[in-house]
N, C-alpha and C. Protein backbone atom coordinates (compact mmCIF):
# COMPACT_ATOMS: atom_id res chain seq x y z
N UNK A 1 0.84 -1.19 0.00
CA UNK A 1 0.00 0.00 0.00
C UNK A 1 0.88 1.25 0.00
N UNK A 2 0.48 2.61 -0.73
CA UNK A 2 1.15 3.43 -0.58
C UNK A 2 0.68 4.23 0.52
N UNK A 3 -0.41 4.58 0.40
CA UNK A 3 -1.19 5.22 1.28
C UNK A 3 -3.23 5.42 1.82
N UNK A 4 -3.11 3.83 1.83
CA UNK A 4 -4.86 3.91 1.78
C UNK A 4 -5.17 4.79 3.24
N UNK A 5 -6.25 5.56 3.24
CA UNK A 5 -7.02 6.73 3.79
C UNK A 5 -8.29 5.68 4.24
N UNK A 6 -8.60 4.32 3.55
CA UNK A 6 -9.90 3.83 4.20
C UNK A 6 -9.35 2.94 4.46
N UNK A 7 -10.12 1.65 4.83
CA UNK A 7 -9.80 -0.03 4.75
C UNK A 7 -10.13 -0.79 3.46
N UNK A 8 -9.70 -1.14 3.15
CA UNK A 8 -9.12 -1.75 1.60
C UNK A 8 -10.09 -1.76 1.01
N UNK A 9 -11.21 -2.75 1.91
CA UNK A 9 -12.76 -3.13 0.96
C UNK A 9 -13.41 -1.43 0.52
N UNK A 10 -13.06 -0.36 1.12
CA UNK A 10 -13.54 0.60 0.56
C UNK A 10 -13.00 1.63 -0.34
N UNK A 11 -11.69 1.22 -0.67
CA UNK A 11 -11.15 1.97 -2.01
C UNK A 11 -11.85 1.83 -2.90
N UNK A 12 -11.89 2.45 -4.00
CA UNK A 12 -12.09 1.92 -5.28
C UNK A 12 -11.22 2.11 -6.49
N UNK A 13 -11.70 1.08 -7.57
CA UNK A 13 -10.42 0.58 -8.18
C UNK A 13 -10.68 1.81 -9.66
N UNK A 14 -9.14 1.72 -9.82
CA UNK A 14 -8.80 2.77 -10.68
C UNK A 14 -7.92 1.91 -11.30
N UNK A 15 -6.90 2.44 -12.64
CA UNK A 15 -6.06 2.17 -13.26
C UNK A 15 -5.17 3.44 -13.94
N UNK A 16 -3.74 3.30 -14.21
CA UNK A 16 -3.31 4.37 -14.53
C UNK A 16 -2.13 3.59 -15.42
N UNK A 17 -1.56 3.93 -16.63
CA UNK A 17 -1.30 4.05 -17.78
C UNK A 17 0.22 4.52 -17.75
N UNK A 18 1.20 3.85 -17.60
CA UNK A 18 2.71 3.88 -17.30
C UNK A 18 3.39 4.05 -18.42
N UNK A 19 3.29 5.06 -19.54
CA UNK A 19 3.34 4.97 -20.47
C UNK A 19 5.11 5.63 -20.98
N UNK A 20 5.91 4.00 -21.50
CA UNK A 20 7.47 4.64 -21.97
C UNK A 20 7.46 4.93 -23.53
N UNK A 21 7.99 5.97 -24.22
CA UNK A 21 7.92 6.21 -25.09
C UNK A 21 9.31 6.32 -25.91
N UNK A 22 9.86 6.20 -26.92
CA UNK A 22 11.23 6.68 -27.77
C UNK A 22 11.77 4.67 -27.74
N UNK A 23 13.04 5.31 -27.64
CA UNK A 23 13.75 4.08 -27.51
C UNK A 23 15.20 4.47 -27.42
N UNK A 24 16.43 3.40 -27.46
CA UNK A 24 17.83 4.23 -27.11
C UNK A 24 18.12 4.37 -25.73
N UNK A 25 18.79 5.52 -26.08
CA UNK A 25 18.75 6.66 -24.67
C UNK A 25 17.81 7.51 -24.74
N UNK A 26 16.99 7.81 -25.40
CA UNK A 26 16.56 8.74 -25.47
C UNK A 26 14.16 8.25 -24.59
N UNK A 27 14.92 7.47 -23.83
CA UNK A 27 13.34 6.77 -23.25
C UNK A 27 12.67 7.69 -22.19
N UNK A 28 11.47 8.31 -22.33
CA UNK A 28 11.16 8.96 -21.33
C UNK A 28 9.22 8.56 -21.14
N UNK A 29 8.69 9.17 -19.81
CA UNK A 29 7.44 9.10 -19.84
C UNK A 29 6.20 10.14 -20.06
N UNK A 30 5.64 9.56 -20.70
CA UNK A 30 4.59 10.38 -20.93
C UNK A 30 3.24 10.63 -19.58
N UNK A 31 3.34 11.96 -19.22
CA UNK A 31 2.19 12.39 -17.76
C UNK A 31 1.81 13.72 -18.11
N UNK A 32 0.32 14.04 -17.86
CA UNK A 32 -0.15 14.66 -18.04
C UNK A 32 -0.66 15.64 -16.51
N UNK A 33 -0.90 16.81 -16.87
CA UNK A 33 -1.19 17.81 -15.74
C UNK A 33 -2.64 18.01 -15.78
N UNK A 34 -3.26 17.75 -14.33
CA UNK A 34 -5.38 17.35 -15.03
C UNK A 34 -5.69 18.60 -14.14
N UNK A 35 -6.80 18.90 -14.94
CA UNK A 35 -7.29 20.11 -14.69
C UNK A 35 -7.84 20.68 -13.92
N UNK A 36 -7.55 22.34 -13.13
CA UNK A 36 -7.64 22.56 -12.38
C UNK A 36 -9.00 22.70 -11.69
N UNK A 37 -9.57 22.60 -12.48
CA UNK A 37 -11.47 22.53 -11.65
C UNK A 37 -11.96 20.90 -11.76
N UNK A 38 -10.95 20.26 -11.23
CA UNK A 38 -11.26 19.08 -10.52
C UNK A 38 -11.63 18.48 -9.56
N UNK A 39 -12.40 17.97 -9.04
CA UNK A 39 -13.14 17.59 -7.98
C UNK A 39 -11.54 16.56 -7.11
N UNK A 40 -10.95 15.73 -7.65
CA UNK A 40 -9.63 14.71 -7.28
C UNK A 40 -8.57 15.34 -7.83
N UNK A 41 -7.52 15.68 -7.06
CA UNK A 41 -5.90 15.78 -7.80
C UNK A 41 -5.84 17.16 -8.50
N UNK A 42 -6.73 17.79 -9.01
CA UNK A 42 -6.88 19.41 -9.52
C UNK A 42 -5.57 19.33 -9.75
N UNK A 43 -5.28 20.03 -10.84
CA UNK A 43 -3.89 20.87 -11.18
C UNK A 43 -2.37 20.28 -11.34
N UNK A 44 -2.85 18.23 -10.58
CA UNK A 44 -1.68 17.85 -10.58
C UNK A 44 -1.11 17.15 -11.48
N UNK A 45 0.17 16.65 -11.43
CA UNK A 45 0.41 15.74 -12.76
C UNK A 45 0.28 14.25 -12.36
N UNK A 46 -0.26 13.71 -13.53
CA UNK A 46 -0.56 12.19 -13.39
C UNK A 46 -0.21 11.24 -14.54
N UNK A 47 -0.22 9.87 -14.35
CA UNK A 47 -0.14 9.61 -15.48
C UNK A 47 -1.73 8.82 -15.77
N UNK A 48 -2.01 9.10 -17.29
CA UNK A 48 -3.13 9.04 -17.64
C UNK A 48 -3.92 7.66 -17.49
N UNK A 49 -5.31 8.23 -16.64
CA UNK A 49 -6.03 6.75 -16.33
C UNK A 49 -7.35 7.86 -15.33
N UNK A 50 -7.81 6.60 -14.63
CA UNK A 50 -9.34 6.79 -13.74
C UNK A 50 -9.45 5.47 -13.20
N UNK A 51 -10.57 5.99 -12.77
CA UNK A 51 -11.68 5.09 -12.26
C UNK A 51 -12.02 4.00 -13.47
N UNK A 52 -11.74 2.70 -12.29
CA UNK A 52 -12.29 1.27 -13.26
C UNK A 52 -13.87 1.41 -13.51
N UNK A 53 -14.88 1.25 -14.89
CA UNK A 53 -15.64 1.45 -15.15
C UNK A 53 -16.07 0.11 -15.02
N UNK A 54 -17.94 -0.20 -14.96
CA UNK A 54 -18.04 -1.80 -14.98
C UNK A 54 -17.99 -2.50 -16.39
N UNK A 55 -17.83 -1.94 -17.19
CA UNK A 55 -17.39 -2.05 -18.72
C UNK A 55 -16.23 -2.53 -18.84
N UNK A 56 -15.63 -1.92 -17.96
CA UNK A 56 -13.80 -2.73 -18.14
C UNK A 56 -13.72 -4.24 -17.83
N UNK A 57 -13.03 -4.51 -18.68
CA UNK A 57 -12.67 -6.37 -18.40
C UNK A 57 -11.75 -5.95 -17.34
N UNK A 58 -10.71 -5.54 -17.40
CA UNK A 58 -10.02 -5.30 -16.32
C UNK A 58 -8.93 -4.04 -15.84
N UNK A 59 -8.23 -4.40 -15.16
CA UNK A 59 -7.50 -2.88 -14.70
C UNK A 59 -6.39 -1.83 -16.45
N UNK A 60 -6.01 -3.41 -17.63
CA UNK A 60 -5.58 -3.10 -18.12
C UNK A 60 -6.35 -2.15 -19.04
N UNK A 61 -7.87 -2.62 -19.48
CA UNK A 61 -8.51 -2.27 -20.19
C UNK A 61 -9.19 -0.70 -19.81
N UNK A 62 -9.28 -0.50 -18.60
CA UNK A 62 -9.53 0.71 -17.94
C UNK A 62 -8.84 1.63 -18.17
N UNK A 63 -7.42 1.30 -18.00
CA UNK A 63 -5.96 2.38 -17.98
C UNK A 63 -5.90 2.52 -19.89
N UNK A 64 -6.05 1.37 -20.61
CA UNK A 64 -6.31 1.67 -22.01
C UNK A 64 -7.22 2.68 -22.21
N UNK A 65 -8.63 2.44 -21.94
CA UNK A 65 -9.73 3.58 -22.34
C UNK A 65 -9.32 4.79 -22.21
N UNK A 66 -8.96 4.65 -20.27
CA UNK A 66 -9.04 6.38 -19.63
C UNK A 66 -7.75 6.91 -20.72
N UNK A 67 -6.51 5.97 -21.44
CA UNK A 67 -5.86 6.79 -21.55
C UNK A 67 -6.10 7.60 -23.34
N UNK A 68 -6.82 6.78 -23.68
CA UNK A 68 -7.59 7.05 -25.32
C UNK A 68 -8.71 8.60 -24.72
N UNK A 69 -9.37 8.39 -23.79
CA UNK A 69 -10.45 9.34 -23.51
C UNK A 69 -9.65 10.96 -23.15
N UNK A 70 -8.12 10.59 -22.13
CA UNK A 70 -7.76 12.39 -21.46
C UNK A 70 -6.99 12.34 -22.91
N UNK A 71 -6.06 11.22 -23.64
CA UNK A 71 -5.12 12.30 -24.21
C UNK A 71 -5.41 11.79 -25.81
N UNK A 72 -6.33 10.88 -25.92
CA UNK A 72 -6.13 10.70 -27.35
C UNK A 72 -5.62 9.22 -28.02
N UNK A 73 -4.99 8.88 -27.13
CA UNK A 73 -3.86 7.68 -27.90
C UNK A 73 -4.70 6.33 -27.53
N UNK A 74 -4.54 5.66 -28.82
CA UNK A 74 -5.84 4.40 -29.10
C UNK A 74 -4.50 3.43 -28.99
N UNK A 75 -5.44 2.22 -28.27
CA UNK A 75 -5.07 1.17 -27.83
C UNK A 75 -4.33 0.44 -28.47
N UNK A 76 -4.32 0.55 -30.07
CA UNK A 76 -3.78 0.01 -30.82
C UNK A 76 -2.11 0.26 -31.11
N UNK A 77 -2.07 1.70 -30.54
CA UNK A 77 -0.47 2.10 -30.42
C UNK A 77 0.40 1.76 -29.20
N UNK A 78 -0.40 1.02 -28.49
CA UNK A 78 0.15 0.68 -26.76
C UNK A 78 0.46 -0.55 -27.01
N UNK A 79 1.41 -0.96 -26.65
CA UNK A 79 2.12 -2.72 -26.38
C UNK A 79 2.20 -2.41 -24.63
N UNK A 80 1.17 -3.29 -24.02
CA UNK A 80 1.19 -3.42 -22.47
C UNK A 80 2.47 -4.24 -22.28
N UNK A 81 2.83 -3.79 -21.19
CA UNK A 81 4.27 -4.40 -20.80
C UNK A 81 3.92 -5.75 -19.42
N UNK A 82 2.78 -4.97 -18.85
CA UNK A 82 2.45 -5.62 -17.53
C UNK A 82 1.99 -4.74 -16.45
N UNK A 83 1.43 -5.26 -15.60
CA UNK A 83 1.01 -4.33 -14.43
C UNK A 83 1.77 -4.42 -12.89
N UNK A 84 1.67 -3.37 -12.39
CA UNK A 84 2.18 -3.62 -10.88
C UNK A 84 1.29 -4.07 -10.21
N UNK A 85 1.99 -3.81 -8.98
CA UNK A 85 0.65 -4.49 -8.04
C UNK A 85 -0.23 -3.20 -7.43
N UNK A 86 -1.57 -3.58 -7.29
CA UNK A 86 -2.24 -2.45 -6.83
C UNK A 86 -2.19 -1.77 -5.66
N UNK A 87 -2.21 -0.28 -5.44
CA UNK A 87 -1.84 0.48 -4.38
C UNK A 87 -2.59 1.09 -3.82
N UNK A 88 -3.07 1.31 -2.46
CA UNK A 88 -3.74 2.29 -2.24
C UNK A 88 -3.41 3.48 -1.66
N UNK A 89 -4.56 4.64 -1.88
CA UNK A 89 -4.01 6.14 -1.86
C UNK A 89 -4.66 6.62 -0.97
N UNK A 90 -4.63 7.93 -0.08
CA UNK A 90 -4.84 8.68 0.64
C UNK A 90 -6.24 9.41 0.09
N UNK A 91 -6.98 9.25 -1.15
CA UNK A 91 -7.75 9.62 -1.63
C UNK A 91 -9.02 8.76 -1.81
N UNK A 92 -8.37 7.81 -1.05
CA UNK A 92 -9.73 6.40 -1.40
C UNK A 92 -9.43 5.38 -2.85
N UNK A 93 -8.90 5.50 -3.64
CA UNK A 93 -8.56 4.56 -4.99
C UNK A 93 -7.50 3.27 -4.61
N UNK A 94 -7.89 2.51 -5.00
CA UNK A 94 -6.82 1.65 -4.99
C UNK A 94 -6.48 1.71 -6.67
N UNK A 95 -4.95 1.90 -7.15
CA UNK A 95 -4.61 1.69 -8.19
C UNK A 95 -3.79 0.86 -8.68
N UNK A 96 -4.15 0.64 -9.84
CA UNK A 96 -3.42 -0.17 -10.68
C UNK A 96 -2.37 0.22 -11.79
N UNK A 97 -1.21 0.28 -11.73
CA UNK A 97 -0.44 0.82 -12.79
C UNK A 97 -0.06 -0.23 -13.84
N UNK A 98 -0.69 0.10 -15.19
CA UNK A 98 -0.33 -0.69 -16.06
C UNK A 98 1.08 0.31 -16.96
N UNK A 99 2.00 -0.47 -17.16
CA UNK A 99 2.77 -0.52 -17.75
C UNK A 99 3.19 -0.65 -18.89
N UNK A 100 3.38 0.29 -20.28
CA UNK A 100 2.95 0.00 -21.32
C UNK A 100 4.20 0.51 -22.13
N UNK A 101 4.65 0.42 -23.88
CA UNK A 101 5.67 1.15 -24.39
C UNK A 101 4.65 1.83 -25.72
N UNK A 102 5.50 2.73 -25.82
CA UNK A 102 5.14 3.05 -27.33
C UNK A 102 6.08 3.68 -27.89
N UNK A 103 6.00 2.74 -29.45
CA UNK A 103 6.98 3.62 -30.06
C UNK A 103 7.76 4.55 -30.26
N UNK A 104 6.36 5.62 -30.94
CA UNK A 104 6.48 6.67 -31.14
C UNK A 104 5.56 7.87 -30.12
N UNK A 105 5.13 8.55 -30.33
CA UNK A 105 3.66 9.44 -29.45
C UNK A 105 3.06 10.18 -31.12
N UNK A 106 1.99 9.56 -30.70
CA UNK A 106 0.83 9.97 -31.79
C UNK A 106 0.91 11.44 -31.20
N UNK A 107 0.19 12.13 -32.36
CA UNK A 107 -0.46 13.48 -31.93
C UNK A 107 -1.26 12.93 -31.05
N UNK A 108 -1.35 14.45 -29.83
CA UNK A 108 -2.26 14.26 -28.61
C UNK A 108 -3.71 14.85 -28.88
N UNK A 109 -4.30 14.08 -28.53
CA UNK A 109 -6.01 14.81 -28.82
C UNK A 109 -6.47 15.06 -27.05
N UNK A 110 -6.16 16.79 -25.89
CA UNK A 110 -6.27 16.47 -24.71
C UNK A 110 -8.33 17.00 -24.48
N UNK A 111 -8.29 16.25 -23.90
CA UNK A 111 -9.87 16.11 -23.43
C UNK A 111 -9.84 17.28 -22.16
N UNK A 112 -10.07 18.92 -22.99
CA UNK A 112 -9.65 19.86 -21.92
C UNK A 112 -10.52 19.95 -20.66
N UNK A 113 -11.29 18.84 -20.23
CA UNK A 113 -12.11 18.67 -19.20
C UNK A 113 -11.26 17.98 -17.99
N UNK A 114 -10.36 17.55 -18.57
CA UNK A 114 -10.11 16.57 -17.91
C UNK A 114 -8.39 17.07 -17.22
N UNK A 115 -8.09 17.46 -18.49
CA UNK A 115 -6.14 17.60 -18.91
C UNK A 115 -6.15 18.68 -19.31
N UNK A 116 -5.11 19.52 -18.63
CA UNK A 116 -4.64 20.81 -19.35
C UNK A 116 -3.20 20.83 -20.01
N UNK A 117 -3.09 19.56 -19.60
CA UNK A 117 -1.22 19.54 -20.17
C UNK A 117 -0.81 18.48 -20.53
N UNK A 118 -0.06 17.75 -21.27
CA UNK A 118 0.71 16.57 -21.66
C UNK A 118 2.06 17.35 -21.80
N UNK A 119 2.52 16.09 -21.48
CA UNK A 119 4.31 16.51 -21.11
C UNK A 119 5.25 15.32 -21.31
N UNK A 120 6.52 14.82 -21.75
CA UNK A 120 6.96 13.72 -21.45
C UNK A 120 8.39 14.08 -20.41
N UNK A 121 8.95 13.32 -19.40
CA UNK A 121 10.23 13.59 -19.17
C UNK A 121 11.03 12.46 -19.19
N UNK A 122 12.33 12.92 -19.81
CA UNK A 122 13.38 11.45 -19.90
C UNK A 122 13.81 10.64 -18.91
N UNK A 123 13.75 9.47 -19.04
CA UNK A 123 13.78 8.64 -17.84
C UNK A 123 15.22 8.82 -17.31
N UNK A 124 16.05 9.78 -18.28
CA UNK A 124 17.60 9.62 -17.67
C UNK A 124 17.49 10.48 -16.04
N UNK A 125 16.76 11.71 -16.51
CA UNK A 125 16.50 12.62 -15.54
C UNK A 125 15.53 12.14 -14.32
N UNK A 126 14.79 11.38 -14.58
CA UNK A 126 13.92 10.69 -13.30
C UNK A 126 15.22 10.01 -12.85
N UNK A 127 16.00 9.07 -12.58
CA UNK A 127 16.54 8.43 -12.59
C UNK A 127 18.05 8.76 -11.54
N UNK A 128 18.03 10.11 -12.13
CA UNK A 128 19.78 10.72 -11.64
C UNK A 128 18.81 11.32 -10.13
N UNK A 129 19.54 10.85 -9.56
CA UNK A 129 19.56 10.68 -7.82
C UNK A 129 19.51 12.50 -7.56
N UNK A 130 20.25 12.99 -8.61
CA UNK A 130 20.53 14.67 -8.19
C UNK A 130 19.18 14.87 -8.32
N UNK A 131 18.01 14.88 -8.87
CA UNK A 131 17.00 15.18 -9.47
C UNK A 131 15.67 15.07 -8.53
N UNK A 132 16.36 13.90 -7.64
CA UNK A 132 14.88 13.47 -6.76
C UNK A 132 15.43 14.01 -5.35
N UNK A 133 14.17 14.65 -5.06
CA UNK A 133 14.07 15.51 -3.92
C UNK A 133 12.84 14.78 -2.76
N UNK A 134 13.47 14.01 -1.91
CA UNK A 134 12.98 14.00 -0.56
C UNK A 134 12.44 14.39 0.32
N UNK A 135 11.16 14.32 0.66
CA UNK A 135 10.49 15.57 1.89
C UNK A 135 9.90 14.49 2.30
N UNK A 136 9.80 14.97 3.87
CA UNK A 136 8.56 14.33 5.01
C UNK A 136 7.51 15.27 4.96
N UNK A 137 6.65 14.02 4.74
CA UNK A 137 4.97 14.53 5.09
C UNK A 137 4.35 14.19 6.33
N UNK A 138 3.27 14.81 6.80
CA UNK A 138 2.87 13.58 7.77
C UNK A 138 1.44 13.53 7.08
N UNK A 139 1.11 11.97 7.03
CA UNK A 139 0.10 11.71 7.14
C UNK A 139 -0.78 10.94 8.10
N UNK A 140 -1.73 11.86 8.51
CA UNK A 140 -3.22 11.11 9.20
C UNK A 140 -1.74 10.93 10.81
N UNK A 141 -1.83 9.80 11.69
CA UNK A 141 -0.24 9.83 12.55
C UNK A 141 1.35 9.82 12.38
N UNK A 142 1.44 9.04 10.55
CA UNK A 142 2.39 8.85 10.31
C UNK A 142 2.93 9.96 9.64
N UNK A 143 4.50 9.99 9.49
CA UNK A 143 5.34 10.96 9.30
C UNK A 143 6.32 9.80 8.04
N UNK A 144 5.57 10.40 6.94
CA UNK A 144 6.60 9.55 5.86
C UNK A 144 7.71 9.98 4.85
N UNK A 145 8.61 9.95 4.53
CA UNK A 145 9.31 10.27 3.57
C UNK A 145 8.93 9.79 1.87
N UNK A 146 8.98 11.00 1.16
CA UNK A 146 8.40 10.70 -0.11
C UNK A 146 9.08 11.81 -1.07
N UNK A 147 9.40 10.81 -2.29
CA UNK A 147 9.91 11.49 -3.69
C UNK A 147 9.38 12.31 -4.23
N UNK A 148 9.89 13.24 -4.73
CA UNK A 148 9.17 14.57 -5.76
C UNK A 148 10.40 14.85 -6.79
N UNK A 149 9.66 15.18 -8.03
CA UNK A 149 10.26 15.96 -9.00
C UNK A 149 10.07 16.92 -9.38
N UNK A 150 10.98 18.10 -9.63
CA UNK A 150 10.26 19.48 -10.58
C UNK A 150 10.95 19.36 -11.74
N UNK A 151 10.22 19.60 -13.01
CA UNK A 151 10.26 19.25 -14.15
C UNK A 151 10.02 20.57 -15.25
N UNK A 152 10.77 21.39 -15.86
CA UNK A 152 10.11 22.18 -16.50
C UNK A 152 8.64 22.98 -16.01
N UNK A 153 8.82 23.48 -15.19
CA UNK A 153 7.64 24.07 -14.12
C UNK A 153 6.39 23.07 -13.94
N UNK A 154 6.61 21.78 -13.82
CA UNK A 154 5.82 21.23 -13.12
C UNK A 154 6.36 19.97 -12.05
N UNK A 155 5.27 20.01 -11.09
CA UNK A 155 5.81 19.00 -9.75
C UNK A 155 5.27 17.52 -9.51
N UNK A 156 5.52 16.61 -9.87
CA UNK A 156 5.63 15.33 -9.68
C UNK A 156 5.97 14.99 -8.40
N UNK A 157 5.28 14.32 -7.53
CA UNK A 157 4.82 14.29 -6.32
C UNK A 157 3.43 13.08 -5.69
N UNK A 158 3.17 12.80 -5.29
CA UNK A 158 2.09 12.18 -4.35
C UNK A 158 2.65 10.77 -4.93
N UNK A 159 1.04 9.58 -5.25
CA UNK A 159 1.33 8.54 -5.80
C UNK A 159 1.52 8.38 -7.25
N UNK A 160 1.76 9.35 -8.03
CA UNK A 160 2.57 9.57 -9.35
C UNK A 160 3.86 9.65 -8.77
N UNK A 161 4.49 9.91 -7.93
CA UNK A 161 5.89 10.07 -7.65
C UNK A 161 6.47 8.78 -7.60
N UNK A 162 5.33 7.66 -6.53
CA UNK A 162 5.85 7.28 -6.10
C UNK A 162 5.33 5.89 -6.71
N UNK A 163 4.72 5.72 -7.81
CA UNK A 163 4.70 4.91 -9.05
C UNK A 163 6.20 4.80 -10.10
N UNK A 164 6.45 6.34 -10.07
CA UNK A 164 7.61 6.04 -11.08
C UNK A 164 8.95 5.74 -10.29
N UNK A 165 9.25 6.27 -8.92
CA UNK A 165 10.22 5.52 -8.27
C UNK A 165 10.26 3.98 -8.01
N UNK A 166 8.84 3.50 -7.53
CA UNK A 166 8.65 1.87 -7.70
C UNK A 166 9.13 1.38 -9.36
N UNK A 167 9.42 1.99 -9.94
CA UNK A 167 9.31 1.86 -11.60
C UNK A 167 11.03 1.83 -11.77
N UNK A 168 11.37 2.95 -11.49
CA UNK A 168 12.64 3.07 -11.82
C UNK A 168 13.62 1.82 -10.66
N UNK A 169 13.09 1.60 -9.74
CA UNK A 169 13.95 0.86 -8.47
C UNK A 169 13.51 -0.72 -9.22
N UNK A 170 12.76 -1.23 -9.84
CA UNK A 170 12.02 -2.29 -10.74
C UNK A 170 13.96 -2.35 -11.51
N UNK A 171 14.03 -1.24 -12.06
CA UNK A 171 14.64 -1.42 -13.57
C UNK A 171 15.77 -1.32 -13.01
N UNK A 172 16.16 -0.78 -11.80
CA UNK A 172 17.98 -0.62 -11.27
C UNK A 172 18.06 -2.15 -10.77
N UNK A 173 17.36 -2.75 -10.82
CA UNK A 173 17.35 -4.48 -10.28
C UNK A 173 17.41 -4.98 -11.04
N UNK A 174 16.84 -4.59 -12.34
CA UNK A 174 16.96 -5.62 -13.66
C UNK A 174 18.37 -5.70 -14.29
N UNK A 175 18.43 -4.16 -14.16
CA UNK A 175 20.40 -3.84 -14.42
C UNK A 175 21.23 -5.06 -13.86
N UNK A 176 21.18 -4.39 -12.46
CA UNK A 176 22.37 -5.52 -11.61
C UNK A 176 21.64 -6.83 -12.16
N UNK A 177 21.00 -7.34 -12.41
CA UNK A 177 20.87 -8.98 -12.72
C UNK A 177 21.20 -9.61 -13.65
């Protein structure tokens, strides 16, 4: 868990869209900044997804839709890589991060209801230790330490932060092996 706010049976399930793009050196992720008259997350950056619909077969197919619906990009350009394991948040969601590559990045079509921004940053820069910035929060009794990035004037932070550090600490293990 990252940070469930209820007891498990009362999260609800979401999915979110881990999306690597390029290839080379040159591999970075694609996250979007959702919009500021939002009822959840206002203004912050995420990577693209929602709430599991009862339409969805499953967490993958959810994080596919939501991510065709905020930014545009159809399922057909996504090769799923796999999913993590599901997390819960301080907001009530338990999520699911699916894990996906793409080629190239289609033109973005952003659903300005939803997204005010698409952005990608290179995974070299997530990655370099200089880059990630450390702060204690407290939450609810606990007092936790948690990753943030600033990125070209935007802040990467909460459980987007701490999706792509589970992500990047995944891949510094695959290295050494």
């Amino acid at each position: 868990m990252w940070l469930p706010k209820r007891g498990e049976s009362e999260l609800r399930d979401a999915a979110v869209l881990v999306p690597f793009l390029g290839g080379g050196d040159d591999i970075s992720l694609l996250l979007t900044q959702r919009a500021a008259h939002l009822k959840h997350h206002a203004g912050q950056v995420s990577f693209p997804g929602g709430r599991c619909e009862p339409d969805d077969a499953d967490a993958v197919a959810a994080a596919l839709r939501e991510t065709y619906e905020e930014v545009g990009i159809d399922a057909a350009a996504v090769t799923v890589l796999g999913t993590l394991a599901p997390r819960g948040t301080i907001t009530g969601f338990r999520v699911t991060p699916v894990v996906a590559w793409l080629d190239e990045l289609p033109p973005l079509q952003l659903q300005e209801e939803e997204v005010m921004a698409a952005f990608d940053v290179p995974l070299g820069y997530l990655a370099d230790e200089r880059n990630q910035n450390f702060r204690s929060r407290d939450i609810g009794t606990r007092r936790l330490r948690m990753v943030e990035w600033e990125y070209s004037g935007y802040r990467i932070w909460g459980a987007t932060a701490m999706m792509i550090h589970e992500v990047l600490g995944l891949l510094k293990t695959r290295e050494r092996d």
